[in-house]
Protein backbone atom coordinates (compact mmCIF):
# COMPACT_ATOMS: atom_id res chain seq x y z
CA UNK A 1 217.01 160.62 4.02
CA UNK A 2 215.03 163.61 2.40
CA UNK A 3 217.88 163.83 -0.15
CA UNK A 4 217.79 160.31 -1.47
CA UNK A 5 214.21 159.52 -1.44
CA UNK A 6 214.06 162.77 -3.72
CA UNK A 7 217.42 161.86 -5.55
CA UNK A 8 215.88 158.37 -5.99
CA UNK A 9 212.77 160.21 -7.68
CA UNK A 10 214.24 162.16 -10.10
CA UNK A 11 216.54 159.14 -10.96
CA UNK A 12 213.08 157.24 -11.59
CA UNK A 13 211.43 160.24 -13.33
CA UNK A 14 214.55 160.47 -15.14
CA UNK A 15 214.69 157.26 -16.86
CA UNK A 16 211.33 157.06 -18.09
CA UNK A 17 211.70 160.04 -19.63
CA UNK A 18 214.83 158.70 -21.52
CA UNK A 19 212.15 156.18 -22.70
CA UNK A 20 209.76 159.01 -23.97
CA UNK A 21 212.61 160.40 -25.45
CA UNK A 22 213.64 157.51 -27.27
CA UNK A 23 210.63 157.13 -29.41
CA UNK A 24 211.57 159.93 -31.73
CA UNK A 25 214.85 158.26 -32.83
CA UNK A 26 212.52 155.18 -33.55
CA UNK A 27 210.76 156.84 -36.82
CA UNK A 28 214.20 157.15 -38.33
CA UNK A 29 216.38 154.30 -36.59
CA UNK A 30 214.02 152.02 -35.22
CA UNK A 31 214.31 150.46 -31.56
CA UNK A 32 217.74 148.55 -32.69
CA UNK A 33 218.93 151.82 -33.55
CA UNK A 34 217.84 153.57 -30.45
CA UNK A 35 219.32 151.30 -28.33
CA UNK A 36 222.70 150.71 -30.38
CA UNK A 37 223.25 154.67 -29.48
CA UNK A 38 221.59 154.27 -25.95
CA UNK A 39 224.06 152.21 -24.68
CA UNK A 40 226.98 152.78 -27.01
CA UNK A 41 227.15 156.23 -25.84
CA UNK A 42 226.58 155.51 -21.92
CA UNK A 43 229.68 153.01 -22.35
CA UNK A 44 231.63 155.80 -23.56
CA UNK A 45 230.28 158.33 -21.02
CA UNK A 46 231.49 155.52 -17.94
CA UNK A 47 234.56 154.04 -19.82
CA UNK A 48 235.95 157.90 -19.36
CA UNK A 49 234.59 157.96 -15.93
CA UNK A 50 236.29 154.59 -14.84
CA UNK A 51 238.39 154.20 -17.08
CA UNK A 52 238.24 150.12 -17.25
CA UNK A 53 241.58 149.56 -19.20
CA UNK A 54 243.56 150.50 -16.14
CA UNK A 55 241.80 147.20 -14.26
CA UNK A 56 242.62 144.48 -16.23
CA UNK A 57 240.18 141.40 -15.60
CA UNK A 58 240.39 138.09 -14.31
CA UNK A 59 239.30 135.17 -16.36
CA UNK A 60 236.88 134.64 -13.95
CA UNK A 61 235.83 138.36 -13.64
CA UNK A 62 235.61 137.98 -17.48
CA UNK A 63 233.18 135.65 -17.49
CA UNK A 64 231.33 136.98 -14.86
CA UNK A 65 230.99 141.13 -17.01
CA UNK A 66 230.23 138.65 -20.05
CA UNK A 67 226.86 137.35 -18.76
CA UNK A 68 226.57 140.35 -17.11
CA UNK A 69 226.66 142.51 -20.25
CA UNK A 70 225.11 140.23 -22.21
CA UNK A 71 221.68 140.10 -19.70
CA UNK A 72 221.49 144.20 -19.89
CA UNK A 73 222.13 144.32 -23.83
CA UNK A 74 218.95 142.31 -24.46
CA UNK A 75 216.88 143.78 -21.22
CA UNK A 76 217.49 146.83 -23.17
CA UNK A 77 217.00 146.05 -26.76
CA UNK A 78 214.05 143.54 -26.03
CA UNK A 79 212.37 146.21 -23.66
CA UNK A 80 212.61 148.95 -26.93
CA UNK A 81 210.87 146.52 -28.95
CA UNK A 82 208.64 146.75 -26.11
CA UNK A 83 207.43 150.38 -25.87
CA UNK A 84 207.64 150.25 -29.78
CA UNK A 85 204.59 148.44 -29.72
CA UNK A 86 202.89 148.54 -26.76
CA UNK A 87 202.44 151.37 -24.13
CA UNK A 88 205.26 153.00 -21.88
CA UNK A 89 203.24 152.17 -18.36
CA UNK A 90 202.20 148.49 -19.40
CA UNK A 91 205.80 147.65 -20.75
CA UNK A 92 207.51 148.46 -17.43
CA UNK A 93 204.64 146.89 -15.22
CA UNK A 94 205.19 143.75 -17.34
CA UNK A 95 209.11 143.97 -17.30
CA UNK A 96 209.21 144.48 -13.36
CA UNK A 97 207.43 140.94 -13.32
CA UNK A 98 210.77 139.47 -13.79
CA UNK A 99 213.16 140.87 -10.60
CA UNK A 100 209.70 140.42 -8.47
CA UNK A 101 210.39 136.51 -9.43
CA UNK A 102 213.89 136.93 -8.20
CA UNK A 103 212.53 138.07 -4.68
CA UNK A 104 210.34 135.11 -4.31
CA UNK A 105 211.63 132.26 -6.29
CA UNK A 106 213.35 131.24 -2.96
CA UNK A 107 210.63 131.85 -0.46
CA UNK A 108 208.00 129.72 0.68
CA UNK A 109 206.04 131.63 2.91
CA UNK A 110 202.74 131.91 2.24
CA UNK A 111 202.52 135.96 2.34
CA UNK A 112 204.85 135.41 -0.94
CA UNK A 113 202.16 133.06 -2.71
CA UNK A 114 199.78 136.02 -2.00
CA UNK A 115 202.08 138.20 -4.00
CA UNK A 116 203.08 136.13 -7.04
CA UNK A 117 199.25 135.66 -7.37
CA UNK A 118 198.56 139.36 -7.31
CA UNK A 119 201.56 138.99 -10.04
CA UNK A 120 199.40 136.85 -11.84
CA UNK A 121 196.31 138.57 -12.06
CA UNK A 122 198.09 141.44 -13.18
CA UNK A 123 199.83 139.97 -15.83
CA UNK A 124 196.86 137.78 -17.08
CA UNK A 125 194.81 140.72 -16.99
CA UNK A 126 197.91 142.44 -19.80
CA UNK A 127 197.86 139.27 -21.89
CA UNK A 128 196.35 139.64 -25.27
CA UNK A 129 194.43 136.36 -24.53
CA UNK A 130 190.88 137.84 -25.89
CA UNK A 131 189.78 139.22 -29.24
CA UNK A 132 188.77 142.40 -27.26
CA UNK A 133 192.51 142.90 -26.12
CA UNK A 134 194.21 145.98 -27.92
CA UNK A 135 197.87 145.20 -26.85
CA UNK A 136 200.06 143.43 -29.43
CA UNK A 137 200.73 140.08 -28.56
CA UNK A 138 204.76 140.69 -29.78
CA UNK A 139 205.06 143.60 -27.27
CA UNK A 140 203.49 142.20 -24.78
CA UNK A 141 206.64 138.95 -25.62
CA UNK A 142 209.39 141.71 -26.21
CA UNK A 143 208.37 143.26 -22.62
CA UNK A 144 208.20 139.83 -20.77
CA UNK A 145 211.19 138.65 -22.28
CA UNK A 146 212.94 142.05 -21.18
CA UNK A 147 211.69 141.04 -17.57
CA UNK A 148 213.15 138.31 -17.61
CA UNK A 149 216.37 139.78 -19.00
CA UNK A 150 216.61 142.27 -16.58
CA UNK A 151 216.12 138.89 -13.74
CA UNK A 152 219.18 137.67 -15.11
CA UNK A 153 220.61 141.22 -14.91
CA UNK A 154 220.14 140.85 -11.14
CA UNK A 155 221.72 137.42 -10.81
CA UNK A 156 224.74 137.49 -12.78
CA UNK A 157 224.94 141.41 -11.35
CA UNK A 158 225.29 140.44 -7.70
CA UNK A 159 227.67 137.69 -8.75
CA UNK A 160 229.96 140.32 -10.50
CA UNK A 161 229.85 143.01 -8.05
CA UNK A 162 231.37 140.49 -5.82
CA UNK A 163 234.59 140.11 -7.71
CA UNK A 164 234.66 143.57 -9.12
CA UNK A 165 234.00 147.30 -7.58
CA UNK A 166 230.75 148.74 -8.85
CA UNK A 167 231.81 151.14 -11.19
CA UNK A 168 233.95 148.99 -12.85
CA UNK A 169 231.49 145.86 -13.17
CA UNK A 170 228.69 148.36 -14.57
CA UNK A 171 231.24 150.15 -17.21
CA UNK A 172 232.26 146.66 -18.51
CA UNK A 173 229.02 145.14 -18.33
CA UNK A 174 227.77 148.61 -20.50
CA UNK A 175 230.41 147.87 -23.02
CA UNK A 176 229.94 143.95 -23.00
CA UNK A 177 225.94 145.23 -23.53
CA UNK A 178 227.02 148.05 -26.76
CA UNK A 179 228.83 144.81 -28.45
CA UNK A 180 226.35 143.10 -28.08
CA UNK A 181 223.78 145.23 -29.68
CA UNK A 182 226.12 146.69 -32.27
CA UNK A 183 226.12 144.11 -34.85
CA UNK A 184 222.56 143.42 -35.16
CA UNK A 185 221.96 147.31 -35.27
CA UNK A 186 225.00 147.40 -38.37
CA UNK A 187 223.33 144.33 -40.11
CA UNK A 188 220.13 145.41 -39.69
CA UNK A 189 220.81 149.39 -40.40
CA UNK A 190 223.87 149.52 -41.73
CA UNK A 191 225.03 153.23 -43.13
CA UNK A 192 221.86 154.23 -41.29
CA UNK A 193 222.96 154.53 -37.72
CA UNK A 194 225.29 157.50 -38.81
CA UNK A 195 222.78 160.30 -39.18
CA UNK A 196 224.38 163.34 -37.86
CA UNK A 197 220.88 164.93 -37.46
CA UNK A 198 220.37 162.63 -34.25
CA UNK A 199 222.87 162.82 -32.49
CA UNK A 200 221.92 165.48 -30.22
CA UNK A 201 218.84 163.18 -29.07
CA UNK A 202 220.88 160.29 -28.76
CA UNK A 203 222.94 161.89 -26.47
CA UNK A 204 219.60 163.31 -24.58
CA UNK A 205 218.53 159.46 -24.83
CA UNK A 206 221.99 158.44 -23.71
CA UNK A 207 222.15 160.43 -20.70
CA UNK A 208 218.44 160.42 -19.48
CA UNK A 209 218.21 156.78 -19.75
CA UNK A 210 221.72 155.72 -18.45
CA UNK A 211 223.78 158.40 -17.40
CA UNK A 212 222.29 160.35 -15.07
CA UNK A 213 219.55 158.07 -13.42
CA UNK A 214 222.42 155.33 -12.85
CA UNK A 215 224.52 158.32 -11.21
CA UNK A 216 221.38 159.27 -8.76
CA UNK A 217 220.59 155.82 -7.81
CA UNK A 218 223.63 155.24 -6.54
CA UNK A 219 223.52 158.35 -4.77
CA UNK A 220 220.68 157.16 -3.23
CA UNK A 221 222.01 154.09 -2.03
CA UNK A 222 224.66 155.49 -0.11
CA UNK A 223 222.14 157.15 2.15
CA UNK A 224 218.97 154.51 1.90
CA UNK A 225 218.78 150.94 3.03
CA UNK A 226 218.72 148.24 -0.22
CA UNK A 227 215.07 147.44 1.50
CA UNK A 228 214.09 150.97 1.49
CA UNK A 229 215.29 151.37 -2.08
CA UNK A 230 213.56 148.03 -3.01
CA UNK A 231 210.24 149.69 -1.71
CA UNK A 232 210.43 153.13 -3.57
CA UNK A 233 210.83 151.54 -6.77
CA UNK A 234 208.21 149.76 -7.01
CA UNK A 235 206.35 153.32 -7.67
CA UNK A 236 208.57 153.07 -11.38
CA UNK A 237 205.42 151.33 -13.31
CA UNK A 238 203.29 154.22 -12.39
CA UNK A 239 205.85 156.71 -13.21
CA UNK A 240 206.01 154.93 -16.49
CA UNK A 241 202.23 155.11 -17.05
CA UNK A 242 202.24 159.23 -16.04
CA UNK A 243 205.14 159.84 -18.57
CA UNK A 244 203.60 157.79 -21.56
CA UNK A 245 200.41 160.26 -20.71
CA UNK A 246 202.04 163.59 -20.39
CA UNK A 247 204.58 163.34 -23.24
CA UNK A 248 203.42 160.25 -25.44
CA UNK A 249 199.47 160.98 -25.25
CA UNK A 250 199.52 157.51 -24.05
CA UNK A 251 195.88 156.60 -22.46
CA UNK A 252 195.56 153.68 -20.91
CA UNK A 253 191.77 151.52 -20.24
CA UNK A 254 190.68 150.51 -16.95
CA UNK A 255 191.78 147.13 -17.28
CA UNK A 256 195.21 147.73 -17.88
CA UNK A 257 194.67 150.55 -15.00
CA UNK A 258 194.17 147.30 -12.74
CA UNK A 259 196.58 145.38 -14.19
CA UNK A 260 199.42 147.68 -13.31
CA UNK A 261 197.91 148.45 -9.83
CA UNK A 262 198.17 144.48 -9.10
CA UNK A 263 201.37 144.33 -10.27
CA UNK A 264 202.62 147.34 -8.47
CA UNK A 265 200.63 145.81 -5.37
CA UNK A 266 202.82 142.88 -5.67
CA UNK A 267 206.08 144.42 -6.08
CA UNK A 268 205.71 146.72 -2.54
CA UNK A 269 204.13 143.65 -1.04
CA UNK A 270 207.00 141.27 -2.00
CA UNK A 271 209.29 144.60 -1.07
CA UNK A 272 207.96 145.33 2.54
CA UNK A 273 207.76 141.78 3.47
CA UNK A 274 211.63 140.50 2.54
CA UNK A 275 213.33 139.70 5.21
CA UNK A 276 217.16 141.26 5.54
């Protein structure tokens, strides 16, 4: 248990960091850029893992990677347009609003209304609904929109992972996700993308953001309980918020403070009140 609740912590650390990292390619590439080599590179990196051409698909498991891939290549390209504009700890606390939907869309016991209203005071609290509001209102979109993304990530992922083993459904839904992306980062960049000069922090971004904090988590799973698991990561805002202060000089008000707190609130709530 020691072992993945520390596995699962590094894995969290881990991908925030990727984030951090991520800004410096966006000076030069821009977040299209930065995630055209994000996830271009991890489909590379698990396509030689799992090698996915020896598993031909279905039609149906076809369809089912499509969505799939589709769902994480605009999670991740909406939630770079995200942290381009907005800070690291408010765009995850805002993009962790969509899977703690997922949990409770179904319910309708009343302990669930108490968390989708801490939900909501948390996220009204982010909107840039007053003059006094620093936050770009398009950030604020790109991160919501990323939630909501990454709540179709969750739906069309547990529908895939039924008809496919895990490896195999996240290497095709990586490269589904890298097509995606690719031709609005050629269109929009062009000759641009190829700058030799990055590619050692792409690969950083690549592997800190996909590679390795996938790998851990799933370490993790093996030896903790999906409810455990469910419960630990709702700690990942905060992490966020500690990262965009240490290596982004990212200070957040007291507002936002709360904001983040209610929506963290929610997320263990919702967590430690699911039933099996």
């Amino acid at each position: 248990m020691a072992i993945a609740l520390v596995t699962l912590f590094i894995g969290m650390c881990s991908i925030q960091y990727g984030a951090t990292l991520s800004r410096a390619l966006f000076p030069m590439l821009g977040a299209t850029g930065a995630t055209f080599w994000r996830l271009t590179l991890a489909a590379i990196l698990l396509g030689l893992i799992w090698r996915p051409w020896k598993t031909p698909l279905t039609r149906a498991q076809l369809k089912g990677v499509l969505f799939y891939g589709c769902a994480l290549g605009i999670m991740n390209l909406t939630f770079y347009f995200a942290i381009e504009r907005i800070p690291l700890g408010v765009a995850v606390a805002l993009e962790f609003t969509g899977p703690l939907a997922v949990a409770i869309y179904n319910s309708r016991r009343v302990v669930d209304f108490i968390w989708a209203t801490l939900a909501a005071i948390g996220l009204y609290l982010l909107l840039p609904l007053t003059n006094t509001s620093t936050l770009d209102p398009i950030g604020v979109v790109m991160a919501l929109t990323a939630g909501f993304c990454w709540a179709l990530y969750i739906i069309f992922g547990q529908r895939t992972s039924q008809n496919l083993p895990g490896g195999l459904a996240a290497t095709w839904g990586m490269i589904f996700a890298a097509m995606v992306v690719f031709p609005v980062g050629v269109v929009k960049l062009g000759l641009e993308l190829w700058q030799p000069q990055l590619a050692i922090m792409a690969i950083l971004v690549a592997v800190f953001s996909s590679a390795l904090p996938y790998s851990l988590e799933m370490i993790a799973l093996k030896r903790l309980k999906a409810h455990t698991f469910s419960i630990l990561m709702s700690l990942e805002p905060a992490i966020a918020t500690l990262m965009g202060l240490i290596f982004l000089r990212e200070f957040l008000g007291m507002i936002e403070m709360i904001a983040i707190a209610c929506i963290m609130l929610a997320s263990l709530g919702s967590a430690l009140t699911q039933k099996a």
